[in-house]
Each structure stands twice: as C-alpha cells, then as structure tokens.
C-alpha atoms as a PDB file:
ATOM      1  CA  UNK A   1     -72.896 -18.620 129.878  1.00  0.00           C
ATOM      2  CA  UNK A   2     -70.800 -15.481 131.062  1.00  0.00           C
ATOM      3  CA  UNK A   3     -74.073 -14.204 132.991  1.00  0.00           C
ATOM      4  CA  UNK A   4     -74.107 -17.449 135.043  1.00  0.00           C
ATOM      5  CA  UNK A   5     -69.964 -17.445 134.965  1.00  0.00           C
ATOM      6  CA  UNK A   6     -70.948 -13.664 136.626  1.00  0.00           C
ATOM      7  CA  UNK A   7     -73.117 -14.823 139.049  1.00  0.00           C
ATOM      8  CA  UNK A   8     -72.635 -15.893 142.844  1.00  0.00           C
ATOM      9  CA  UNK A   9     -73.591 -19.224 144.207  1.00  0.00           C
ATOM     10  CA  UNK A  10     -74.946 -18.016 147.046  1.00  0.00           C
ATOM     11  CA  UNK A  11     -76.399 -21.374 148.863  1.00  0.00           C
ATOM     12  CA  UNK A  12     -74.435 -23.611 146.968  1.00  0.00           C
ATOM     13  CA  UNK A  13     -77.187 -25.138 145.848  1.00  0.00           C
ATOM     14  CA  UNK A  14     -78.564 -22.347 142.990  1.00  0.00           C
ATOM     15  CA  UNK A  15     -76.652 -19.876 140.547  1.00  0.00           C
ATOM     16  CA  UNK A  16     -78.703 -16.981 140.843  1.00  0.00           C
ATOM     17  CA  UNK A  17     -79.140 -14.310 137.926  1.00  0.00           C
ATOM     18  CA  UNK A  18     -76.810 -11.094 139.731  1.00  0.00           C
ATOM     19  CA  UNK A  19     -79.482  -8.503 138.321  1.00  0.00           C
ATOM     20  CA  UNK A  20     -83.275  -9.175 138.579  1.00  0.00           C
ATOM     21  CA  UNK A  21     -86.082  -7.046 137.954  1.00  0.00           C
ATOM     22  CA  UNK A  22     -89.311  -7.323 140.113  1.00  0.00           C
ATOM     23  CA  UNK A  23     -92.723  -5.882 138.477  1.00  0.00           C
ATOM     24  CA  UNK A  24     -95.520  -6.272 141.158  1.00  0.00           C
ATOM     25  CA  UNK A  25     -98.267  -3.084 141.681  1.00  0.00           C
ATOM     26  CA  UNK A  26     -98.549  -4.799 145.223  1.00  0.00           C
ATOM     27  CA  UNK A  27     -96.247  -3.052 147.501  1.00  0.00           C
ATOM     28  CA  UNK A  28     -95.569  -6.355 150.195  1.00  0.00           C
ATOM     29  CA  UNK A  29     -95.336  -8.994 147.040  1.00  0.00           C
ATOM     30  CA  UNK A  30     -92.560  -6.862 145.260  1.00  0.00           C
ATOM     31  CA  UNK A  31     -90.957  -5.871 148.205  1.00  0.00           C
ATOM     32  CA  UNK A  32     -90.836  -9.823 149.382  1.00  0.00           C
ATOM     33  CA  UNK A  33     -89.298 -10.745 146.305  1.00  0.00           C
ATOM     34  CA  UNK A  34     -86.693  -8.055 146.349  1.00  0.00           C
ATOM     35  CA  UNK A  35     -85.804  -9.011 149.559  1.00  0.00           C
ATOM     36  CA  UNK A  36     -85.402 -12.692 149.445  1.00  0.00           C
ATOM     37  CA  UNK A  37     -83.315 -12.036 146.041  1.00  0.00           C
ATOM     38  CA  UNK A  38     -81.331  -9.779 147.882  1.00  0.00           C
ATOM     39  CA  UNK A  39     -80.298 -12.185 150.476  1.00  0.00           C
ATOM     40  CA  UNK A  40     -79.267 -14.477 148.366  1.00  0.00           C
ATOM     41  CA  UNK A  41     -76.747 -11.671 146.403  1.00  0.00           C
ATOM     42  CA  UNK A  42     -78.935 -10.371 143.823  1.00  0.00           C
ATOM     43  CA  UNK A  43     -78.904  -6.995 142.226  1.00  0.00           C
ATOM     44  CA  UNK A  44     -82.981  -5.896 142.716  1.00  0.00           C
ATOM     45  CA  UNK A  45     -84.953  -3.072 141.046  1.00  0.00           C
ATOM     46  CA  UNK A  46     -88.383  -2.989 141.362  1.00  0.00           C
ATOM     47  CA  UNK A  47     -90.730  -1.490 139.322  1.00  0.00           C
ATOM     48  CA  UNK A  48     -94.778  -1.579 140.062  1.00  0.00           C
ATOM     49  CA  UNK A  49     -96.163  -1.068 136.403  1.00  0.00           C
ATOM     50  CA  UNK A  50     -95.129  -1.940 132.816  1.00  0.00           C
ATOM     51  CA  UNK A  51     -94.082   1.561 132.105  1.00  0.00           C
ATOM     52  CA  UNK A  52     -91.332   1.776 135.261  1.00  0.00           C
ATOM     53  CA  UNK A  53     -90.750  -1.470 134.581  1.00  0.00           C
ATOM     54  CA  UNK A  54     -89.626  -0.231 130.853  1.00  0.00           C
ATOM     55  CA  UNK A  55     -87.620   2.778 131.826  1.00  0.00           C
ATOM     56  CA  UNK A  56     -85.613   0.584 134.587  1.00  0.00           C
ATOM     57  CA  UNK A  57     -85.217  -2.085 131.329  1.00  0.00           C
ATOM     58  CA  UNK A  58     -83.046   1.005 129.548  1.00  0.00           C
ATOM     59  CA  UNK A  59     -81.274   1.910 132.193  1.00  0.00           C
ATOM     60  CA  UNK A  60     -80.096  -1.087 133.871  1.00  0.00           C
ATOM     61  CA  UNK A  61     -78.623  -4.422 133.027  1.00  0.00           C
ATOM     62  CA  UNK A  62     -81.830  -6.655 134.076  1.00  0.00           C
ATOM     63  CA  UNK A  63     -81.293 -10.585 133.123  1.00  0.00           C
ATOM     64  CA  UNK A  64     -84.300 -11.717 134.555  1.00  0.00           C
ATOM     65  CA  UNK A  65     -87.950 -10.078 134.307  1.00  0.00           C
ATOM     66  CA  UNK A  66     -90.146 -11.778 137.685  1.00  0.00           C
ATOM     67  CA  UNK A  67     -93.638 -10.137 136.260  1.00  0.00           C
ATOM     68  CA  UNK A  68     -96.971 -10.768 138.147  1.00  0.00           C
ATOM     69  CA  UNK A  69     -99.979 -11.546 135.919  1.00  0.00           C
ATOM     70  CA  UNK A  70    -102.148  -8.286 137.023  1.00  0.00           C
ATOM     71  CA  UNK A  71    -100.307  -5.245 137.042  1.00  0.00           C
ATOM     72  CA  UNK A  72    -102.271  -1.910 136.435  1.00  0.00           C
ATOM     73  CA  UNK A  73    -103.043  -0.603 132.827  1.00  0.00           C
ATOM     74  CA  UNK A  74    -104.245  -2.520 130.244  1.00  0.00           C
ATOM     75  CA  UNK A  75    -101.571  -4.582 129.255  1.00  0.00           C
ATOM     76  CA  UNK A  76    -100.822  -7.464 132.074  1.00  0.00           C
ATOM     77  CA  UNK A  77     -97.405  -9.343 133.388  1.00  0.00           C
ATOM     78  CA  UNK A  78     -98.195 -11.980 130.176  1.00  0.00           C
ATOM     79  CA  UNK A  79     -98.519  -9.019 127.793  1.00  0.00           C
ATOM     80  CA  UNK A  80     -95.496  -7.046 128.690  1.00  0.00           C
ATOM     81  CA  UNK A  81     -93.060 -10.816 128.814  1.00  0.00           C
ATOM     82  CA  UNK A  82     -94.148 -11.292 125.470  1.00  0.00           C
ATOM     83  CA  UNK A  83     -93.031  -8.198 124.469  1.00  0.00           C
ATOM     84  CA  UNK A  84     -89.666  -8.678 126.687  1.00  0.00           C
ATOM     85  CA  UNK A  85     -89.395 -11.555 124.368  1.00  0.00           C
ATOM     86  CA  UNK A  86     -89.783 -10.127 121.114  1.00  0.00           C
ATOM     87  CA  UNK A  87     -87.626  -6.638 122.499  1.00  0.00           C
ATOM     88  CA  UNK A  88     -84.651  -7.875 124.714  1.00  0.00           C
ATOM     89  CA  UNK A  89     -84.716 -11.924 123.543  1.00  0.00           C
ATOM     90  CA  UNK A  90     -81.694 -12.217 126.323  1.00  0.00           C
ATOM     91  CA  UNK A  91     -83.829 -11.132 129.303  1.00  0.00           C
ATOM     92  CA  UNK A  92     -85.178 -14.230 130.469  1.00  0.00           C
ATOM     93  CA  UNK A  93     -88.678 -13.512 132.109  1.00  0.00           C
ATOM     94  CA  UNK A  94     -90.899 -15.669 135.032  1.00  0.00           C
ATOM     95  CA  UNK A  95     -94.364 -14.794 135.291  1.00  0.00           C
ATOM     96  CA  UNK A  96     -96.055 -15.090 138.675  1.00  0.00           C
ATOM     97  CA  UNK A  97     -99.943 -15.296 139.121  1.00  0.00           C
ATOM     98  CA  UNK A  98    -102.561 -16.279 141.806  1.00  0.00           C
ATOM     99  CA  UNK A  99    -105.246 -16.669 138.957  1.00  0.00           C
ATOM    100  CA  UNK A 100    -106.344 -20.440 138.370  1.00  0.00           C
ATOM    101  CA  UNK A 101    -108.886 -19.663 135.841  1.00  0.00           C
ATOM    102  CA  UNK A 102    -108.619 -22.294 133.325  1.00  0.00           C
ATOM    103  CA  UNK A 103    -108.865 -20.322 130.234  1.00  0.00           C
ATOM    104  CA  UNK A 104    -105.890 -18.094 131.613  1.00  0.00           C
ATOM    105  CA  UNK A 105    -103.845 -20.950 132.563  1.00  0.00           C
ATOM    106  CA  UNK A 106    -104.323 -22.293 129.024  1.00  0.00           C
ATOM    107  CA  UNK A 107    -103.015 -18.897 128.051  1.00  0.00           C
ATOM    108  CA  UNK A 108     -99.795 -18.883 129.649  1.00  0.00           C
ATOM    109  CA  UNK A 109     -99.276 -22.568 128.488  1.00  0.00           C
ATOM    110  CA  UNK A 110     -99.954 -21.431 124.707  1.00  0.00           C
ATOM    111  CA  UNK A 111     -97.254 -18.895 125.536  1.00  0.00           C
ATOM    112  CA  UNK A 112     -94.387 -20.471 126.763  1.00  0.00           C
ATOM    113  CA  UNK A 113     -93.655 -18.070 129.450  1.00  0.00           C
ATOM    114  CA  UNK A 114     -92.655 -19.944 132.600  1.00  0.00           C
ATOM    115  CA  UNK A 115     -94.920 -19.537 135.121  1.00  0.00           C
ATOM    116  CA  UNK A 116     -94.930 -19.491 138.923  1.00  0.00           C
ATOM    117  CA  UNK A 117     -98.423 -19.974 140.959  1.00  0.00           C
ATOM    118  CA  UNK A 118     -98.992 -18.134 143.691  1.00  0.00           C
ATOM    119  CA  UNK A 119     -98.710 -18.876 147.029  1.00  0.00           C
ATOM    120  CA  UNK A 120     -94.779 -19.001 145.503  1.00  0.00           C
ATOM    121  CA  UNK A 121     -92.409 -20.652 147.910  1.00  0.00           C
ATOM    122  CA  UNK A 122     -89.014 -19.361 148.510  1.00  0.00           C
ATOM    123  CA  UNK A 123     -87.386 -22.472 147.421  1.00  0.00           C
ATOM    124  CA  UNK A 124     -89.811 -22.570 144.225  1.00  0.00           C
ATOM    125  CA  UNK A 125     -88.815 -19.059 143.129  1.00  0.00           C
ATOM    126  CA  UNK A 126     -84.672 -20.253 143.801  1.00  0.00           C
ATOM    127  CA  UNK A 127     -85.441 -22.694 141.597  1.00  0.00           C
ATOM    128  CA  UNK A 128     -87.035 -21.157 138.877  1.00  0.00           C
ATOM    129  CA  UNK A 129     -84.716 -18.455 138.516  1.00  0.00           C
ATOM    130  CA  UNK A 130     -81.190 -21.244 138.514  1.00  0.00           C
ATOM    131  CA  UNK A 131     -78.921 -20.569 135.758  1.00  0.00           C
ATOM    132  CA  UNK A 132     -78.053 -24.247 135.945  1.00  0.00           C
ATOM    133  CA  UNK A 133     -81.496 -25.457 135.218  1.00  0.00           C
ATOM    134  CA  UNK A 134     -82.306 -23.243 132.105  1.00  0.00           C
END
C-alpha cells in the first residue's frame, strides 16, 4: 500500500494514515481529534458539517474520513460515509457515535461502516485508524 509505504510510524506501534479528515459540529470533539492525530504526525482538516466536509474532500488528499453520527442537516455521519463509499471508494471512513439505541446500532452493523463508540479512547482511535490492521 503506497499510502501506508507514505505514512510515519510515529509510536512504533501504529502506521497512521498522513492525511485525515475530522467531521464533528462539536467544536472540543473535533478539535480533540485533530489534535491527538496531530501528535502522532498526521495531516488534519477539520470540517464541522457534510457540506465543508465535501469541499475539503476536493481540495485535499483526505485518506481517512473520522465522521460523528450527528452532524447538522439532514443527512448524518452514516449518511455522508455511505456516500464517501460509493464517491471516493479509496477514502477509508470511521464513524464515531455516542448513540446506543439499538435500532441505530443495528444500522451501522447492516452498513459495514466501522464504528467507534463514544467515550473513544486514544489508544482505540490509534487503533482503528492502523494501516497495518486494515
């Protein structure tokens, strides 16, 4: 995979993704994630609706899409990964969400979009996002 070839070990324990998107309409969740990712050597725009989120999608090489569940608008963070899917097949996405309803989490299941429950640990999110466990 040249993306993970690309990338920098950071911890020697994960190869992180070098450009990440972050779409989170709470200020202190995106900004968390941005920062952590950023530590670690990742490239991080944020975006806090679908719509940014699309325009920074043109304009920037994004490999990974971290998308929480409610976002403003009609469409939410499942909707708009779906569409990444369909749209740009080589942007992998992660959705994060603090909902536990079961229908919902039957939902994302059904989907196949990997999902991340909220309280989201550091080490969780690492994790999730290795290019050597994908």
């Amino acid at each position: 995979n040249a993306v993970a070839a690309s990338a920098q070990r950071n911890d020697g324990a994960h190869l992180l993704p070098r450009h990440v998107l972050v779409v989170d309409d709470e200020i202190d969740s995106r900004l968390a994630v941005a920062t952590l990712l950023a530590s670690y050597g990742c490239e991080v725009s944020t975006a806090h609706d679908p719509e940014h989120a699309e325009t920074l999608l043109r304009d920037h090489p994004i490999e990974v899409a971290i998308v929480d569940f409610r976002l403003p608008g009609e469409r939410t963070g499942l909707d708009f990964l779906i569409a990444l899917r369909e749209h740009a097949p080589d942007v992998r996405g992660l959705l994060v969400t603090g909902d536990t309803a079961p229908d919902r989490i039957a939902s994302i299941k059904a989907s196949g979009v990997p999902c991340l429950f909220k309280p989201v640990r550091a080490q969780q999110l690492l994790a999730a996002l290795d290019w050597q466990a994908s």
